[in-house]
PDB file of N, CA and C in Angstrom:
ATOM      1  N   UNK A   1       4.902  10.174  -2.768  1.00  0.00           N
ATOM      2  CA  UNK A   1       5.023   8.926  -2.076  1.00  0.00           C
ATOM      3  C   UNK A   1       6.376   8.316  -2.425  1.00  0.00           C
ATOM      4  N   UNK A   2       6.769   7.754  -1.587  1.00  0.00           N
ATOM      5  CA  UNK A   2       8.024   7.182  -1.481  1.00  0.00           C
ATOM      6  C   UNK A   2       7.988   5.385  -1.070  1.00  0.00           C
ATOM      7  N   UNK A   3       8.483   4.595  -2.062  1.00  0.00           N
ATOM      8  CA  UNK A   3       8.329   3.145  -1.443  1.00  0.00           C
ATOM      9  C   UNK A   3       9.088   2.563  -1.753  1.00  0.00           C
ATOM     10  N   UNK A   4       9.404   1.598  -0.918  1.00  0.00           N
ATOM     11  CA  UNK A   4      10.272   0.572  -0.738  1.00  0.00           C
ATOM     12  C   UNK A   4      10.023  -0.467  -0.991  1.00  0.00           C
ATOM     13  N   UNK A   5      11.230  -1.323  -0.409  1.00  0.00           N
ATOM     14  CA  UNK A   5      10.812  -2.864  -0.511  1.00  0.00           C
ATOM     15  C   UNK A   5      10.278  -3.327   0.834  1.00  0.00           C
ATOM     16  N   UNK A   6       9.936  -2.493   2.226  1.00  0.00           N
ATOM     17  CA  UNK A   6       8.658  -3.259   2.883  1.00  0.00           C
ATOM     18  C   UNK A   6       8.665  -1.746   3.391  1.00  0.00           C
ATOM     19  N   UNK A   7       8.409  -0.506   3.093  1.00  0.00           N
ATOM     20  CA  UNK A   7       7.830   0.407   3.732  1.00  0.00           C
ATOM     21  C   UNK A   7       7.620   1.978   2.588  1.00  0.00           C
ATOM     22  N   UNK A   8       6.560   2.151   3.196  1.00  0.00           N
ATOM     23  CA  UNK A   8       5.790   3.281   1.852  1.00  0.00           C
ATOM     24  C   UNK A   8       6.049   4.776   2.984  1.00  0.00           C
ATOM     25  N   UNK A   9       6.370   5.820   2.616  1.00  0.00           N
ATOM     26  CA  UNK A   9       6.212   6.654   2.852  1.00  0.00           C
ATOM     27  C   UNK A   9       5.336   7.635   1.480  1.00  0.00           C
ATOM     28  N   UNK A  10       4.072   8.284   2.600  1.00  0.00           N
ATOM     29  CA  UNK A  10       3.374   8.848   1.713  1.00  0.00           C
ATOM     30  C   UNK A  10       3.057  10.326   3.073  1.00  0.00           C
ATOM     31  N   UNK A  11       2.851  11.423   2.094  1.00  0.00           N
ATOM     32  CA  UNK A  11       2.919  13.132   2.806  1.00  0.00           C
ATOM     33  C   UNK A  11       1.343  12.796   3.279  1.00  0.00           C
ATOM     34  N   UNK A  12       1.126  13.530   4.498  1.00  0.00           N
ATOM     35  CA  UNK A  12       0.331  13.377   5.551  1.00  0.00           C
ATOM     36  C   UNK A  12      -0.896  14.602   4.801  1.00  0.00           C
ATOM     37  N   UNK A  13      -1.440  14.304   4.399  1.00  0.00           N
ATOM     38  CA  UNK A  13      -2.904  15.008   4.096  1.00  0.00           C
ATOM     39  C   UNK A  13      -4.207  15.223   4.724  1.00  0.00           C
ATOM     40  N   UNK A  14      -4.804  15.835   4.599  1.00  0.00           N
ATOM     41  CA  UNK A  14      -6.325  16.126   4.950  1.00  0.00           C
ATOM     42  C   UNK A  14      -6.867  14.779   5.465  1.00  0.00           C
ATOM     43  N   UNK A  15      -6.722  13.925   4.438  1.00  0.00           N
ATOM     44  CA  UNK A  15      -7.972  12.622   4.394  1.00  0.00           C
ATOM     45  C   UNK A  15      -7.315  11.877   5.505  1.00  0.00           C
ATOM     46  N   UNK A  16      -5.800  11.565   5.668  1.00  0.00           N
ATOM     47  CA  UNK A  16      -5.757  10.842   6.817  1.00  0.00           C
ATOM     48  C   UNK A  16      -5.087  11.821   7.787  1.00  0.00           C
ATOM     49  N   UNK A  17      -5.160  13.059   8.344  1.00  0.00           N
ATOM     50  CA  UNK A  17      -4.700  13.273   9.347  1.00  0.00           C
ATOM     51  C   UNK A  17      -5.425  12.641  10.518  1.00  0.00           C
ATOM     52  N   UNK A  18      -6.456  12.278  10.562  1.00  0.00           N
ATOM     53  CA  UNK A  18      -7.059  11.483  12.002  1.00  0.00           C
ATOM     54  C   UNK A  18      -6.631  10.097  12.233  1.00  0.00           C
ATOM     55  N   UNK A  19      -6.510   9.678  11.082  1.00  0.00           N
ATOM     56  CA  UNK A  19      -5.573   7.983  11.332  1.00  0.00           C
ATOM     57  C   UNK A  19      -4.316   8.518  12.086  1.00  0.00           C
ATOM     58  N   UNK A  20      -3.354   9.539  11.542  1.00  0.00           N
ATOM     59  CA  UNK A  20      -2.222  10.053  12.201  1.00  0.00           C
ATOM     60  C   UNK A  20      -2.696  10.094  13.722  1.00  0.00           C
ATOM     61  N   UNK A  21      -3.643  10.607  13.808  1.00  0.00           N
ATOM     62  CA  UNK A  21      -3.724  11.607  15.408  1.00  0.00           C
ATOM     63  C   UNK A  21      -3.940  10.219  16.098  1.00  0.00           C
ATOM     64  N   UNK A  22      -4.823   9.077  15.892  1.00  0.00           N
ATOM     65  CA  UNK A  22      -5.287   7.751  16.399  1.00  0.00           C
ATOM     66  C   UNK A  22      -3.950   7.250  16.311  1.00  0.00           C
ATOM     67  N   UNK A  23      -3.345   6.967  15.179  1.00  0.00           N
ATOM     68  CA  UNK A  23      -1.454   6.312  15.684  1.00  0.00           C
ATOM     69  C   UNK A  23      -0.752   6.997  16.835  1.00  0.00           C
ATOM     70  N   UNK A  24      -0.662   8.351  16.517  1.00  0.00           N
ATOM     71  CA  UNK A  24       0.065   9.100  17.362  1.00  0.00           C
ATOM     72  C   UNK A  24      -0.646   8.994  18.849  1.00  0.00           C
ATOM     73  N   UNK A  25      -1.650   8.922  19.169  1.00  0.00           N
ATOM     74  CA  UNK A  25      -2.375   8.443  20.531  1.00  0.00           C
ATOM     75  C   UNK A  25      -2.630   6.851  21.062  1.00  0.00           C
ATOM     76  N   UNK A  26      -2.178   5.757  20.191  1.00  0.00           N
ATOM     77  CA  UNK A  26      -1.740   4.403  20.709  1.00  0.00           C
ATOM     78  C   UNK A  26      -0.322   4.325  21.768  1.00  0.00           C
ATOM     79  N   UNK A  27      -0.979   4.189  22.794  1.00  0.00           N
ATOM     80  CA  UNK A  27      -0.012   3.541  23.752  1.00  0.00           C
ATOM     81  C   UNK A  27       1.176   3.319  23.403  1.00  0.00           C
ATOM     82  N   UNK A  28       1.076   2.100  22.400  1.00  0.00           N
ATOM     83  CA  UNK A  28       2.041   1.449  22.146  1.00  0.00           C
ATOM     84  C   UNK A  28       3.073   2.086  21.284  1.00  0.00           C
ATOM     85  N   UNK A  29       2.345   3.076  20.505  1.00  0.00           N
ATOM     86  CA  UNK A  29       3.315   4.069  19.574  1.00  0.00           C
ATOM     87  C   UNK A  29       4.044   5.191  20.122  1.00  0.00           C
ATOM     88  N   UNK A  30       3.262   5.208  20.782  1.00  0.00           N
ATOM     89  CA  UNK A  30       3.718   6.768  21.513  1.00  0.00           C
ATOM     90  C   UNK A  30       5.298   6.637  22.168  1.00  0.00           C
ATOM     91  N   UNK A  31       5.146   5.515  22.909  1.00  0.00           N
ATOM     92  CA  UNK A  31       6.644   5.148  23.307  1.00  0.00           C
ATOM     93  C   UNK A  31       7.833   5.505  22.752  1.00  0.00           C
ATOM     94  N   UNK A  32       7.424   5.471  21.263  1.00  0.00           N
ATOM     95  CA  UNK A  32       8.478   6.167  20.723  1.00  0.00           C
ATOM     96  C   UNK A  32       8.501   7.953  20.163  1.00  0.00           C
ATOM     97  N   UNK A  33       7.409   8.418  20.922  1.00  0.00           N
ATOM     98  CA  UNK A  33       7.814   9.967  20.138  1.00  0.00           C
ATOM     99  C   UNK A  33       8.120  10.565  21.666  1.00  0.00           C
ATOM    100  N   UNK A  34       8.665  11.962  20.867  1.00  0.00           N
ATOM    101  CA  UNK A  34       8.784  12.812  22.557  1.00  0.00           C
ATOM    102  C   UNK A  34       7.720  13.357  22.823  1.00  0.00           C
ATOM    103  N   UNK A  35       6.893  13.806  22.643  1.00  0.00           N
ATOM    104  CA  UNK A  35       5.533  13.624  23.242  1.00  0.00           C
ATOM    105  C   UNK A  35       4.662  12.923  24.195  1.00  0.00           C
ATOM    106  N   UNK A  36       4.459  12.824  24.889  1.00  0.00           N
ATOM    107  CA  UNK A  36       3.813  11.383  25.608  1.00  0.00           C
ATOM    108  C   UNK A  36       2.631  11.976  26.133  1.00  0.00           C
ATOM    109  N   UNK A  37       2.232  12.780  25.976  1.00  0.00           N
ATOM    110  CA  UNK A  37       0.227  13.345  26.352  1.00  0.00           C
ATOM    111  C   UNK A  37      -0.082  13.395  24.884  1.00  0.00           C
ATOM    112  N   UNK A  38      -2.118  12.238  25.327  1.00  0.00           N
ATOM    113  CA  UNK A  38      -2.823  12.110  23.967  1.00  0.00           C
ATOM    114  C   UNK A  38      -2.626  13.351  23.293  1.00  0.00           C
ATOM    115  N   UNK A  39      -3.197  13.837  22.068  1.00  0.00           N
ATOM    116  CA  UNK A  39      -3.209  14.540  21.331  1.00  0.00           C
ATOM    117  C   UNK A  39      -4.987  14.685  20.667  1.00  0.00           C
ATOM    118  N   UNK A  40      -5.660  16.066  21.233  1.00  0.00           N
ATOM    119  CA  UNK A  40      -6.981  16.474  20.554  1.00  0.00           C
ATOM    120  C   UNK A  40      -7.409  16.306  19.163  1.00  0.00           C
ATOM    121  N   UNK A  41      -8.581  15.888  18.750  1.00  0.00           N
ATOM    122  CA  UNK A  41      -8.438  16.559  17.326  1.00  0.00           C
ATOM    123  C   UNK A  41      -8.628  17.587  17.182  1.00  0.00           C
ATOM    124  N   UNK A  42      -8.936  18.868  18.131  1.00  0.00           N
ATOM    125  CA  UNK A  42      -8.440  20.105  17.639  1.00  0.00           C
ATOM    126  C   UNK A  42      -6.761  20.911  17.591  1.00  0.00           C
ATOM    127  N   UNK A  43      -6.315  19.917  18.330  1.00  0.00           N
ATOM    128  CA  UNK A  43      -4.843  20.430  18.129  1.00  0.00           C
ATOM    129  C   UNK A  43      -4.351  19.919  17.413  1.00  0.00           C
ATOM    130  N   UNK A  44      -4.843  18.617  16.732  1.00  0.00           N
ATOM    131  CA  UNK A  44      -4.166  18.421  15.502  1.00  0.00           C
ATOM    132  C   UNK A  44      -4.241  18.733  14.496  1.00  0.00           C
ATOM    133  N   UNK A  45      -5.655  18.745  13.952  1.00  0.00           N
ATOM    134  CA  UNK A  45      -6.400  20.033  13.158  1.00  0.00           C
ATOM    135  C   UNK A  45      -5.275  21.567  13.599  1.00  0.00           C
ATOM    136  N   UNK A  46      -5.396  22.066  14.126  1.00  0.00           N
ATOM    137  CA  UNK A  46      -4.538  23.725  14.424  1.00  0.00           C
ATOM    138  C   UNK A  46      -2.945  23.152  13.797  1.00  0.00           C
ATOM    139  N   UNK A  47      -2.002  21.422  14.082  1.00  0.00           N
ATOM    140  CA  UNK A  47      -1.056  21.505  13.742  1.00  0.00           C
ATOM    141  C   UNK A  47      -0.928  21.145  12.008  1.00  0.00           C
ATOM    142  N   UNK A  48      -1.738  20.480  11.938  1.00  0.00           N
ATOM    143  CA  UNK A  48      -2.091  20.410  10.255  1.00  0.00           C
ATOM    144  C   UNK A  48      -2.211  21.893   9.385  1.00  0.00           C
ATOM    145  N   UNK A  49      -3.404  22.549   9.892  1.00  0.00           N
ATOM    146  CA  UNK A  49      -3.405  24.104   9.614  1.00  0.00           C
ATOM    147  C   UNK A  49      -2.006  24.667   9.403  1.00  0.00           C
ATOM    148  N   UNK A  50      -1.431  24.417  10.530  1.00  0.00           N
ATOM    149  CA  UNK A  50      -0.062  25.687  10.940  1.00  0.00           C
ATOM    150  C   UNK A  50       1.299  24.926  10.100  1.00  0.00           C
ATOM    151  N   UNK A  51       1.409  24.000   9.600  1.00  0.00           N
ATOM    152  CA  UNK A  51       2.582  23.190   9.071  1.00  0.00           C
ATOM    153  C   UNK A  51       2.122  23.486   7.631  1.00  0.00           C
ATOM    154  N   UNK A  52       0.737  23.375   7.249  1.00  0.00           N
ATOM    155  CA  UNK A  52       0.597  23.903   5.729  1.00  0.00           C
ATOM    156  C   UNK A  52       0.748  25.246   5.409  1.00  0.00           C
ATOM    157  N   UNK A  53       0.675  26.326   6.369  1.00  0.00           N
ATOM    158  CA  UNK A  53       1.421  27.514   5.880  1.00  0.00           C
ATOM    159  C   UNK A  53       2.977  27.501   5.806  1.00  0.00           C
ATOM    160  N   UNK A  54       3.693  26.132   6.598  1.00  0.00           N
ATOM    161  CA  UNK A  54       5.090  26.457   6.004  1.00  0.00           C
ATOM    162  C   UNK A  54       5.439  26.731   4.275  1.00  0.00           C
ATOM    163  N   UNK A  55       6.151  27.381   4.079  1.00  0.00           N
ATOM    164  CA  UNK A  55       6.895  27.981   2.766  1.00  0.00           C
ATOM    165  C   UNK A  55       8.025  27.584   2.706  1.00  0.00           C
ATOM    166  N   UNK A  56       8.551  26.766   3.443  1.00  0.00           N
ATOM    167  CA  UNK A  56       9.557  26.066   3.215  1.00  0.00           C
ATOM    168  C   UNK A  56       9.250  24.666   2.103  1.00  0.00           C
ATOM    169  N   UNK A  57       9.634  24.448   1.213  1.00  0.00           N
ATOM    170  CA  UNK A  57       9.613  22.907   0.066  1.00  0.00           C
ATOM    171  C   UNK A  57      10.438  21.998   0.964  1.00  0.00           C
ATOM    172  N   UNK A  58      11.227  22.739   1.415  1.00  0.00           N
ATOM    173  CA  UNK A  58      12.329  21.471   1.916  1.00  0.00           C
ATOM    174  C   UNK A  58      11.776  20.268   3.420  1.00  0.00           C
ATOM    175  N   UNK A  59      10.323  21.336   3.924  1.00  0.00           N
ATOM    176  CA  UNK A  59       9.737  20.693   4.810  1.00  0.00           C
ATOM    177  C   UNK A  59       8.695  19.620   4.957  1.00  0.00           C
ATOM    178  N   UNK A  60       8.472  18.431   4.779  1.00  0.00           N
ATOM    179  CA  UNK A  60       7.907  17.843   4.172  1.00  0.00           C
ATOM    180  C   UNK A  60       7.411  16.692   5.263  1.00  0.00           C
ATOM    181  N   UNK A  61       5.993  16.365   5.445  1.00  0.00           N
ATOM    182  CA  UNK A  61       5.731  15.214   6.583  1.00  0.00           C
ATOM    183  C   UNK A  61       5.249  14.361   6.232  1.00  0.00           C
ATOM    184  N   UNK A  62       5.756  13.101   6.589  1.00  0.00           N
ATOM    185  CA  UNK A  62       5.481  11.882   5.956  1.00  0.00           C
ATOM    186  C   UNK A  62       4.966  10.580   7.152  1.00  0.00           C
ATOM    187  N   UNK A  63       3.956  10.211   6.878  1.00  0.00           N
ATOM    188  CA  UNK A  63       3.815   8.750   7.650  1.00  0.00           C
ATOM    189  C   UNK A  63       4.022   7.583   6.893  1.00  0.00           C
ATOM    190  N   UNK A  64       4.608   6.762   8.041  1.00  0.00           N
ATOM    191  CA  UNK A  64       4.825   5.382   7.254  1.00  0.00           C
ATOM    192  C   UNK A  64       3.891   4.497   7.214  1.00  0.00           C
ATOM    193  N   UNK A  65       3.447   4.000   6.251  1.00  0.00           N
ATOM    194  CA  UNK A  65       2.935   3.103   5.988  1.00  0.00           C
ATOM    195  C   UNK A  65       2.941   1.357   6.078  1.00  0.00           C
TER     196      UNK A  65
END
């Protein structure tokens, strides 16, 4: 985890990847990603899966808090 003086970055885990998938599917958020179709919870589940076999350290995903 990473924090500031008004914003926390903490690595995207198991317990909240569905808060992620519910941010990432608000209207109002979405505006800002390149994405713009909702997102399943099985495809987010499959992208959670597939990003934890990276072997890269240097790759690292973080939501803000």
């Amino acid at each position: 985890m990473l924090e500031g003086e008004k914003v926390i970055l903490e690595e995207i885990d198991p317990e909240n990847i569905e808060w992620v998938r519910q941010q990432r599917n608000d209207p109002e958020m979405r505006q800002y990603f390149r994405e713009w179709k909702d997102i399943s919870k099985d495809k987010q589940g499959r992208w959670y899966k597939d990003r934890g076999n990276n072997t890269n350290p240097n790759h690292v995903y973080f939501q803000i808090m």
